[in-house]
Protein backbone atom coordinates (compact mmCIF):
# COMPACT_ATOMS: atom_id res chain seq x y z
CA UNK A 1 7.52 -7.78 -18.44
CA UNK A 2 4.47 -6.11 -17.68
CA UNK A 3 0.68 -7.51 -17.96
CA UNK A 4 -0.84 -6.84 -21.19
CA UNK A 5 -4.73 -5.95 -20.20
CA UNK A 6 -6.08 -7.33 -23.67
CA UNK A 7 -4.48 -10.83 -23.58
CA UNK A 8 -5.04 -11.02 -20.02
CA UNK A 9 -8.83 -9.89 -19.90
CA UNK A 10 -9.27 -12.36 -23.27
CA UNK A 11 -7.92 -15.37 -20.96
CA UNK A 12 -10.35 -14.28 -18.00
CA UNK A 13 -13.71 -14.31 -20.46
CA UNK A 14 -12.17 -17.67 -21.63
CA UNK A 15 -11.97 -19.31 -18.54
CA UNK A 16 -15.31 -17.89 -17.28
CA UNK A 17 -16.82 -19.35 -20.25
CA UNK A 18 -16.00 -23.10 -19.20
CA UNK A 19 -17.03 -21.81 -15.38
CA UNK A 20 -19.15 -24.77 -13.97
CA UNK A 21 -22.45 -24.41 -12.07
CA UNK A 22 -21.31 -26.55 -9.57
CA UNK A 23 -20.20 -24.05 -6.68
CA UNK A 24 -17.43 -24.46 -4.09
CA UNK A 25 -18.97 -22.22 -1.69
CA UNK A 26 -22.26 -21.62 -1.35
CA UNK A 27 -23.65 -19.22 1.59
CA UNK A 28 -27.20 -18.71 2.16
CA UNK A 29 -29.08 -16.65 4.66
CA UNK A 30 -25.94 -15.55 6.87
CA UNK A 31 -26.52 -13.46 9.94
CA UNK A 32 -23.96 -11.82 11.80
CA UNK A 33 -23.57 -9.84 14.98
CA UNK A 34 -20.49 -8.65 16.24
CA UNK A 35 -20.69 -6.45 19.28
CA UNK A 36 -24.15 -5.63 19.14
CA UNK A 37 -23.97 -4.57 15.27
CA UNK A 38 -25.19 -6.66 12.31
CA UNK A 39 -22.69 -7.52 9.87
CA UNK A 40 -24.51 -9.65 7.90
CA UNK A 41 -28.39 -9.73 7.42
CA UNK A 42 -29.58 -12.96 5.34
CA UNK A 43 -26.12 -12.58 2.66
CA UNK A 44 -26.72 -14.84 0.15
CA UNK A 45 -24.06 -15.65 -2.34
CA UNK A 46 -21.92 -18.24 -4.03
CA UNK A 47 -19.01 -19.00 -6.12
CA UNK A 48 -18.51 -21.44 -9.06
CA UNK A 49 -15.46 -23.89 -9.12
CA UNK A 50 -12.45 -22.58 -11.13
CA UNK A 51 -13.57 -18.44 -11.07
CA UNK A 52 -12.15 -15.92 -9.55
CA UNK A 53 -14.43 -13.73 -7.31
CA UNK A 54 -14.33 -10.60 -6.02
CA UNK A 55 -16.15 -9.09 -2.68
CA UNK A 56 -16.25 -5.74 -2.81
CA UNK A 57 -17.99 -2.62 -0.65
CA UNK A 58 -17.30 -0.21 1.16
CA UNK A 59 -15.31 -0.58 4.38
CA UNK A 60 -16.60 -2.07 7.48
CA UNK A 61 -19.28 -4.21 5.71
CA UNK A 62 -17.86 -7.44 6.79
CA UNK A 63 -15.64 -8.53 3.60
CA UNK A 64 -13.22 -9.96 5.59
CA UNK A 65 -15.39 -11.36 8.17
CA UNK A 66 -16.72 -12.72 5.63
CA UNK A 67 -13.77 -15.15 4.92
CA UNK A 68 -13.27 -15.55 8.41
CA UNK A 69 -16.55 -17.74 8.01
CA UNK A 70 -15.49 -19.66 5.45
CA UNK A 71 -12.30 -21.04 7.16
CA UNK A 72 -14.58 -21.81 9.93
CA UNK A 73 -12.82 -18.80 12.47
CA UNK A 74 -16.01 -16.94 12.95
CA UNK A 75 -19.12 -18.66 13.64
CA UNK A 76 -22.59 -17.27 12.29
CA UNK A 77 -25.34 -16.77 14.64
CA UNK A 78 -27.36 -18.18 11.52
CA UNK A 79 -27.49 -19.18 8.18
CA UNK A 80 -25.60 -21.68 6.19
CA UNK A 81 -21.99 -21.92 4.69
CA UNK A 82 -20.82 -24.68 2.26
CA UNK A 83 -17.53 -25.32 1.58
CA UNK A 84 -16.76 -27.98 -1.38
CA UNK A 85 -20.38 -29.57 -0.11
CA UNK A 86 -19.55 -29.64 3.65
CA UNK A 87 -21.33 -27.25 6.24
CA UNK A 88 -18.46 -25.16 7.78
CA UNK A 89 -20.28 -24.45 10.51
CA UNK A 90 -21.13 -27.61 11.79
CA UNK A 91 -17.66 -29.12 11.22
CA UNK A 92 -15.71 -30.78 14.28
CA UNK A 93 -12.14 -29.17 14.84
CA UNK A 94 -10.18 -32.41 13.20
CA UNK A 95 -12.64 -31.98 10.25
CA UNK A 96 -12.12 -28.03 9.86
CA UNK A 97 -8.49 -28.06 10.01
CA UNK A 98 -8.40 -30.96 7.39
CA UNK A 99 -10.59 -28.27 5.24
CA UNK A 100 -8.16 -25.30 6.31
CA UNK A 101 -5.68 -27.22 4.61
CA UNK A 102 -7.32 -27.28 1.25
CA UNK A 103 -7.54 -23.73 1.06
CA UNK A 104 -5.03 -20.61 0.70
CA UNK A 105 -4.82 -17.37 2.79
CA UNK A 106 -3.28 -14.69 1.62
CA UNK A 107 -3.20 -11.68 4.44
CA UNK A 108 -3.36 -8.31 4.01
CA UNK A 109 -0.06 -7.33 5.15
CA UNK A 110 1.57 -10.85 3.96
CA UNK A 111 2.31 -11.88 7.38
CA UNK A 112 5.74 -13.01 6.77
CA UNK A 113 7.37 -14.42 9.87
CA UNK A 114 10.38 -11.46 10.03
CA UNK A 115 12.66 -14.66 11.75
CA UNK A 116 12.73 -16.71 8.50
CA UNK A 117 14.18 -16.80 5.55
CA UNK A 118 11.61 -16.91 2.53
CA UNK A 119 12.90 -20.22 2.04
CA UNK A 120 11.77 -21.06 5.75
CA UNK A 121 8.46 -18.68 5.51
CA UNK A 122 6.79 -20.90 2.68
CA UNK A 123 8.30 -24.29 3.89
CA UNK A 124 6.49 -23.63 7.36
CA UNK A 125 2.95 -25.18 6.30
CA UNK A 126 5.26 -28.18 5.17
CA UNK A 127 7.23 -28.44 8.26
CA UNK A 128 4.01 -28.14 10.86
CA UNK A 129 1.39 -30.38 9.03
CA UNK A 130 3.72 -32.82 7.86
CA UNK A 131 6.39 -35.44 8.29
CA UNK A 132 7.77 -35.10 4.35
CA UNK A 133 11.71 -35.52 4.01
CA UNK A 134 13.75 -32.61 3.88
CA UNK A 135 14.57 -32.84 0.23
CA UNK A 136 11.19 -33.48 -0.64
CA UNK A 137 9.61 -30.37 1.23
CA UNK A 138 13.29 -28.48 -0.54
CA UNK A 139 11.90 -29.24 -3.77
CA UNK A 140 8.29 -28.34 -3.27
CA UNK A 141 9.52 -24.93 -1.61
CA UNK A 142 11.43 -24.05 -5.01
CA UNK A 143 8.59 -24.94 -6.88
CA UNK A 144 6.04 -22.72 -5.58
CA UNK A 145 8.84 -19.65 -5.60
CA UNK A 146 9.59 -20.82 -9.30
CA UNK A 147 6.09 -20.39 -9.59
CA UNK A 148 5.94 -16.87 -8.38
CA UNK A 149 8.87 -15.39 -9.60
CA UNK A 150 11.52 -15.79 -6.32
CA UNK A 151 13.27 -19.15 -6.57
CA UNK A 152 16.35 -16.42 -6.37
CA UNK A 153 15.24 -15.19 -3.48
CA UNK A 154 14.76 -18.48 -1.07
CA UNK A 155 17.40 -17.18 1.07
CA UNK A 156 16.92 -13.52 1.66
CA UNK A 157 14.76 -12.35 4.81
CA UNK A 158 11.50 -10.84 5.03
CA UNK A 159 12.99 -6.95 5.61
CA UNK A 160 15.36 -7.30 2.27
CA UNK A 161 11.71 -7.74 0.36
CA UNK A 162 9.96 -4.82 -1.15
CA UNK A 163 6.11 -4.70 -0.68
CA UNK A 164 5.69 -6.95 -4.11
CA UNK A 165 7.82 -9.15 -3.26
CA UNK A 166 6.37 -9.60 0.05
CA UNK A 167 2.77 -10.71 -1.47
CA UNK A 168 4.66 -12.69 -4.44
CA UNK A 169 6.18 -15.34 -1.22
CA UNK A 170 2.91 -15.09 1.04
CA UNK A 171 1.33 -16.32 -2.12
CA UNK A 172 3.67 -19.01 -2.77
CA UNK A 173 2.98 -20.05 0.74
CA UNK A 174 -0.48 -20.21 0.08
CA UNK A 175 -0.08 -22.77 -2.34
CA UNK A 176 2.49 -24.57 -0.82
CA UNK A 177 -0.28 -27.28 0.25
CA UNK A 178 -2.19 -27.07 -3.61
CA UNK A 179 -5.28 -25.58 -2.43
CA UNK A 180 -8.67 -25.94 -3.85
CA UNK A 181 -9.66 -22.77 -2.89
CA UNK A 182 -7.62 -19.22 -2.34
CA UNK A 183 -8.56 -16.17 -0.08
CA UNK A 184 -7.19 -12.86 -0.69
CA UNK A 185 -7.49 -10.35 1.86
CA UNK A 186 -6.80 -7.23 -0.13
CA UNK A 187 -3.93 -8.32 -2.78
CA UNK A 188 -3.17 -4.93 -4.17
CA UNK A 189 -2.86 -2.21 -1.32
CA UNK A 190 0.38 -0.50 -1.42
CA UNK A 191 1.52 -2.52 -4.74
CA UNK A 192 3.16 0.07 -6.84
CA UNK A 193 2.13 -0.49 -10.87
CA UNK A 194 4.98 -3.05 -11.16
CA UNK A 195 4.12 -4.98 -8.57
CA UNK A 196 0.24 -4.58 -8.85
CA UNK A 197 0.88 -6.20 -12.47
CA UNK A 198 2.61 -9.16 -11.24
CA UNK A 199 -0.29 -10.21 -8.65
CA UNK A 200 -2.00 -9.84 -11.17
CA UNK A 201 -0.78 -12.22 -13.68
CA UNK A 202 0.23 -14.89 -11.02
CA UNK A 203 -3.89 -15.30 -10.06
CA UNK A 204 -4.68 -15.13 -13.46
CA UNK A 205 -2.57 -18.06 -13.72
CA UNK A 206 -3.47 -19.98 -11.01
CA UNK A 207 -6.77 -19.92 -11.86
CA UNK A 208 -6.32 -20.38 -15.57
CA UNK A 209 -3.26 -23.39 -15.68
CA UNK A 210 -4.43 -24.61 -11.71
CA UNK A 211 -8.22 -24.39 -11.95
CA UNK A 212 -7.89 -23.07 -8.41
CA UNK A 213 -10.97 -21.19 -7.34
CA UNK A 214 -9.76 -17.74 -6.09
CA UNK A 215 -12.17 -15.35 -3.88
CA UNK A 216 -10.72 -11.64 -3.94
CA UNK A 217 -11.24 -9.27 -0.95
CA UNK A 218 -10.59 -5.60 -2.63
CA UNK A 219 -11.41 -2.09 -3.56
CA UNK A 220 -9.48 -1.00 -6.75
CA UNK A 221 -11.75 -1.86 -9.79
CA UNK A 222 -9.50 -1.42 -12.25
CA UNK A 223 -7.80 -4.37 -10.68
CA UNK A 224 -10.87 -6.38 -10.28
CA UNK A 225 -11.86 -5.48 -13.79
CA UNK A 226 -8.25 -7.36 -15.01
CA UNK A 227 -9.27 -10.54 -13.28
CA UNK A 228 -12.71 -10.93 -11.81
CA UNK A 229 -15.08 -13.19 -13.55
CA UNK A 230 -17.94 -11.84 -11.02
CA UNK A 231 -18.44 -9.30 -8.47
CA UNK A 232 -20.28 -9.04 -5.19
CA UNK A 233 -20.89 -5.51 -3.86
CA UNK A 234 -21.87 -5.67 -0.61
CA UNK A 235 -23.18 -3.34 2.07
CA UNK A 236 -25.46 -3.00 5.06
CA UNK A 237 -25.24 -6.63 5.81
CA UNK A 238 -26.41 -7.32 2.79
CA UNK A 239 -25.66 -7.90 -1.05
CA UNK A 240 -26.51 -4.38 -2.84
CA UNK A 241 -25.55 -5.49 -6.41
CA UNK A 242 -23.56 -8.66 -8.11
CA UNK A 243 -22.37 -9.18 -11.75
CA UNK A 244 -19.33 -9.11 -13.90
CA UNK A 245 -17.23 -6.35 -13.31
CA UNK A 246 -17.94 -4.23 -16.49
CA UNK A 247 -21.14 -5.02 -15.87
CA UNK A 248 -21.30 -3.68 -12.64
CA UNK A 249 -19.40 -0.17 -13.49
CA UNK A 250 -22.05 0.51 -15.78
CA UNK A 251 -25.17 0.05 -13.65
CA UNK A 252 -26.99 3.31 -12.23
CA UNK A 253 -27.83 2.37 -8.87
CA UNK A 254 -27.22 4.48 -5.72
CA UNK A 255 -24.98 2.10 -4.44
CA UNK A 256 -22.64 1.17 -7.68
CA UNK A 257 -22.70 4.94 -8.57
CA UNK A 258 -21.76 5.94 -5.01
CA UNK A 259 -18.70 2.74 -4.66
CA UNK A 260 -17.58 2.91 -7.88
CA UNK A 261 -17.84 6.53 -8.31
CA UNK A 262 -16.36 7.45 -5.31
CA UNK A 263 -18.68 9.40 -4.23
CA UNK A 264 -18.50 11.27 -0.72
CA UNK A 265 -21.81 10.58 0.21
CA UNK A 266 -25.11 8.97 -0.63
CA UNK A 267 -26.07 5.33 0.53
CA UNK A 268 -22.96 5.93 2.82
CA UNK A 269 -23.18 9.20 4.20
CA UNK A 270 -20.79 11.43 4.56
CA UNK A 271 -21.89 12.47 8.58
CA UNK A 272 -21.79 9.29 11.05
CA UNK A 273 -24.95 8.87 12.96
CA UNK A 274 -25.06 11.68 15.34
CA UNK A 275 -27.45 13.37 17.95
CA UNK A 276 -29.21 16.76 16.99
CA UNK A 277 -26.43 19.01 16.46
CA UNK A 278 -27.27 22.45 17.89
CA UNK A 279 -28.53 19.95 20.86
CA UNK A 280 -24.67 18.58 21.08
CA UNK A 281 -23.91 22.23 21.64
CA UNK A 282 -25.77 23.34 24.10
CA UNK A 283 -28.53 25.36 21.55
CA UNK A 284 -31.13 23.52 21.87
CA UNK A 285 -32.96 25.84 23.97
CA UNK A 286 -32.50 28.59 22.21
CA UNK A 287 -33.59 26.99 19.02
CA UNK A 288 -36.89 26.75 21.04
């Protein structure tokens, strides 16, 4: 059954309106350099328990770098990130893989293991951080694929899976452990409508029935729009612009009007940085 956009946007602006100020991640003044290029230059954002919150810009800003801070992979070379109160980046290695464990990745390509079964791919978590009986961790594995849709499909392998389905058991994976917190590295590339719907629904659900704060890595605003309660655009190290989504799409600024727009160039140009031209080929002299 497909999504319908009005009920689901009316449970979105309901559930932002009981958002709390208290926020589970808070980052302030982060500065990144990766390779001799800034990433990030003083970012300064946060996110409220319970919403859903989407990073958006365009690509190669550091939105996924970006998450690779908060689980505590990347290290900043300043600045602050809070996670549920604690300082990630001060964290000892017991204490930030007892935080890792609190909160839900889902990859960009799903990162199924291709050896298991989906049975096997969502009990793994289960199986390597704990010592749980078998029927327990059998019953908790059919939960969370009740949950998304694929209790039917415990036993079939990662290559009998279409793209949807793919994301549907990395996300039941995710929650496997009953995060606090889930990371999305670009849900929706490749979905087809179907699929895109389902995603869809199943974080709108989460965060609605769960309360489980959800941080979205993406591009496609008409997703976003569906289940965002705020947006962070994000570019040149920097945050450009920040709001709810409609909000967003309707403000005039170079850079909202260039992302959201689609535009081929502006803020971003079109030509990467480049030497004088007629001095690339050898006209310089004439020119002269």
């Amino acid at each position: 059954m497909p999504v319908d956009s009005a009920s689901l946007s009316t449970s979105e602006h309901a559930a932002g309106a009981g958002i709390s100020s208290d926020a589970l991640v808070q980052v302030r003044g982060l500065r990144t350099r990766i390779g001799g290029k800034i990433i990030f230059d003083g970012l300064d954002l946060e996110v409220p328990r319970g919403s859903v919150t989407a990073i958006m810009g365009p690509s190669g800003t550091g939105k996924t770098t970006l998450l690779r801070h908060l689980t505590g992979q990347l290290r900043p070379d300043a600045g602050s990130v809070r996670v549920d109160g604690r300082e990630v980046t001060t964290l000892s290695r017991h204490a930030l893989f007892e935080l890792r464990e609190r909160i839900g990745f889902l990859f960009q390509n799903s990162a199924l293991l291709t050896d298991f079964s989906v049975f096997e791919n969502v009990a793994f978590p289960l199986r390597q951080h704990t010592r749980l009986p078998e029927e327990l961790i059998r019953n908790v594995v059919l939960t969370k694929l009740q949950a998304v849709g694929l209790r039917g499909a415990a036993n079939l392998m990662p290559s009998e899976l279409s793209g949807g389905m793919a994301r549907r058991v990395a996300l039941a994976r995710a929650i496997v452990f009953d995060p606090m917190l889930i990371l999305y590295d670009e849900p929706f590339v490749g979905l087809d409508p179907i699929a895109l719907n389902q995603v869809l629904r199943l974080i709108a659900t989460l965060n609605r029935t769960l309360g489980i704060t959800s941080i979205l890595v993406a591009h496609e605003l008409a997703a976003v729009r569906r289940v965002a309660h705020h947006v962070y655009l994000i570019a040149d190290g920097r945050l450009v612009a920040q709001g709810a989504p409609d909000q967003l799409a309707r403000e005039d600024s170079p850079w909202t009007r260039q992302f959201f727009g689609g535009e081929a160039d502006g803020p971003v140009p079109f030509q990467y940085p480049a030497p004088d031209y007629a001095a690339d080929l050898g006209f310089a002299g004439a020119a002269r």
